[in-house]
Protein backbone atom coordinates (compact mmCIF):
# COMPACT_ATOMS: atom_id res chain seq x y z
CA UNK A 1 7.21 14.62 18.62
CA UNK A 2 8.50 12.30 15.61
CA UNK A 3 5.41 10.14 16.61
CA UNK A 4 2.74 12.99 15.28
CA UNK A 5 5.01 13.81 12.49
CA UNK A 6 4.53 9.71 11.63
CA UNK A 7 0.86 10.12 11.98
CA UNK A 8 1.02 13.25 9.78
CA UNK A 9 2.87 11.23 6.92
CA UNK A 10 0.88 8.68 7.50
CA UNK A 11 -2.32 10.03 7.23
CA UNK A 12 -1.38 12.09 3.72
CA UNK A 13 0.42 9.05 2.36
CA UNK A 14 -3.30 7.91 2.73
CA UNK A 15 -5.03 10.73 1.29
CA UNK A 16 -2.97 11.50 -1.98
CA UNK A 17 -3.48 7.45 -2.61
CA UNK A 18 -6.90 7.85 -2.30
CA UNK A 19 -7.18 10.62 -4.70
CA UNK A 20 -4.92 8.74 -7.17
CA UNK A 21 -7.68 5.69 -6.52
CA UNK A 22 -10.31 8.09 -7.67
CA UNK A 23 -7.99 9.98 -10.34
CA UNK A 24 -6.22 6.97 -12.14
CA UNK A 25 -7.85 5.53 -15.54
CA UNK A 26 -7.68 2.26 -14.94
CA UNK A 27 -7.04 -1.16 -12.64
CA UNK A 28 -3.20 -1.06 -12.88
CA UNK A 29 -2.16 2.74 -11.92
CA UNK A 30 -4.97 2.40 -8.95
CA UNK A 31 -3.42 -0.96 -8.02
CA UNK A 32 -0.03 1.38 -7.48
CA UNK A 33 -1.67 4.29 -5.81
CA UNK A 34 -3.68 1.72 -3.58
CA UNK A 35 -0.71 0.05 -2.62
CA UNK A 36 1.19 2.51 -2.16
CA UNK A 37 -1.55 4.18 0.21
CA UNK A 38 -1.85 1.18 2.17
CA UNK A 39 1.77 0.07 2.53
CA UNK A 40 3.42 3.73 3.29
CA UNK A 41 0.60 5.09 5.13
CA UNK A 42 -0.34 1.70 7.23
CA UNK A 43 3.53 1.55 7.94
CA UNK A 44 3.58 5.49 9.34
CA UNK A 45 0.49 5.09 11.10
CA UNK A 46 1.72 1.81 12.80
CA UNK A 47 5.09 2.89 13.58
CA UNK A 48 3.54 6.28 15.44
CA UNK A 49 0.52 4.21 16.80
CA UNK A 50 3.32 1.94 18.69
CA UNK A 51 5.20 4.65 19.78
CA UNK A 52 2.03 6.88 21.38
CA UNK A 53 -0.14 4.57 22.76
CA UNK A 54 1.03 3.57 26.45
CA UNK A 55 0.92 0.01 26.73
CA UNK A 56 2.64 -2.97 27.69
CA UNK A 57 5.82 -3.88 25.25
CA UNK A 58 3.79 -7.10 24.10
CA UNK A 59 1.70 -5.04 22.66
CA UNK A 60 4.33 -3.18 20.83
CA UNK A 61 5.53 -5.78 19.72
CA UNK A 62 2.45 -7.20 17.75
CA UNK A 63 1.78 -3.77 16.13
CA UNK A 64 5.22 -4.11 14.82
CA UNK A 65 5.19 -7.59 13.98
CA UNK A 66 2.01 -6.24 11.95
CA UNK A 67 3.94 -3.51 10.44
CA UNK A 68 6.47 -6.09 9.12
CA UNK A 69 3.73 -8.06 7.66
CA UNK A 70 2.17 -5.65 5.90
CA UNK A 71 5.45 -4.66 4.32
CA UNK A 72 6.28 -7.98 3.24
CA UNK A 73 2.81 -8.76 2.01
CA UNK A 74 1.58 -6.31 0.33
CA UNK A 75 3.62 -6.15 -2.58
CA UNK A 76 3.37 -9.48 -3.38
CA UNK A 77 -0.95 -9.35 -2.95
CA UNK A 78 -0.60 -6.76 -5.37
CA UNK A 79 1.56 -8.07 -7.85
CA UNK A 80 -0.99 -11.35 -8.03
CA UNK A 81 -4.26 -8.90 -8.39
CA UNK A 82 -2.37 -7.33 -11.45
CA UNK A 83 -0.99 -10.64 -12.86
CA UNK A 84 -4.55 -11.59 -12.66
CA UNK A 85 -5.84 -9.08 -14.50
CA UNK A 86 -3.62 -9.19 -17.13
CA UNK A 87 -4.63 -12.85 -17.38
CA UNK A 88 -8.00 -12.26 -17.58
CA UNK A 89 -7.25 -10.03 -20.52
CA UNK A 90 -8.04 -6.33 -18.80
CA UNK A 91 -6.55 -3.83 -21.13
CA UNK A 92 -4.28 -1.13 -19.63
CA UNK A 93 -5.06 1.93 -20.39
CA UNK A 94 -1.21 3.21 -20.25
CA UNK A 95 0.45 3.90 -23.26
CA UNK A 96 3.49 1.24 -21.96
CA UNK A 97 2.62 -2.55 -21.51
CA UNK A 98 5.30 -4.24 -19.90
CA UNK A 99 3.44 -7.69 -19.84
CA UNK A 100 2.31 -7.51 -23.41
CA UNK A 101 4.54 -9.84 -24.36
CA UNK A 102 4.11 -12.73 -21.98
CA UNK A 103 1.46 -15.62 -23.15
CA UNK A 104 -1.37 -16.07 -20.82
């Protein structure tokens, strides 16, 4: 039972960030919806996908060594993309600019 209520969280995690990619202004607040989306939503789905599926516990194992990835990787791919961004001089459209500060 917890694994469809994973899949259920998972799966609206993933909707709601792709409305906010759709909704948000500009390349920063999409970078947090997407990564949000794909970090919460790929861990739910992952987590319920090794729980359901009846396989052998090596394959367990690799959908949660995936899982771990993805939660250690993500943030860090996404904190480069918006680094870049700023570097390459896009303009948020926020009304707070952390980084405006810092010297390319």
């Amino acid at each position: 039972m917890i694994e469809y209520a994973l899949l259920a969280m998972g799966t609206s995690i993933m909707v709601f960030g792709a409305l906010g990619i759709l909704r948000f202004p500009d390349v920063y607040t999409r970078l947090h919806a997407s990564t949000k989306c794909d970090t919460g939503g790929a861990l739910s789905i992952l987590i319920a996908t090794a729980l359901i599926i009846p396989a052998p516990p090596m394959i367990k194992v690799k959908i949660l060594v995936l899982t771990f990835l993805i939660v250690m990787i993500n943030p860090m791919i996404s904190h480069a993309i918006a680094r870049g961004a700023h570097r390459s001089g896009v303009e948020p459209k926020v009304v707070v600019d952390m980084y405006a500060r810092d010297n390319p």
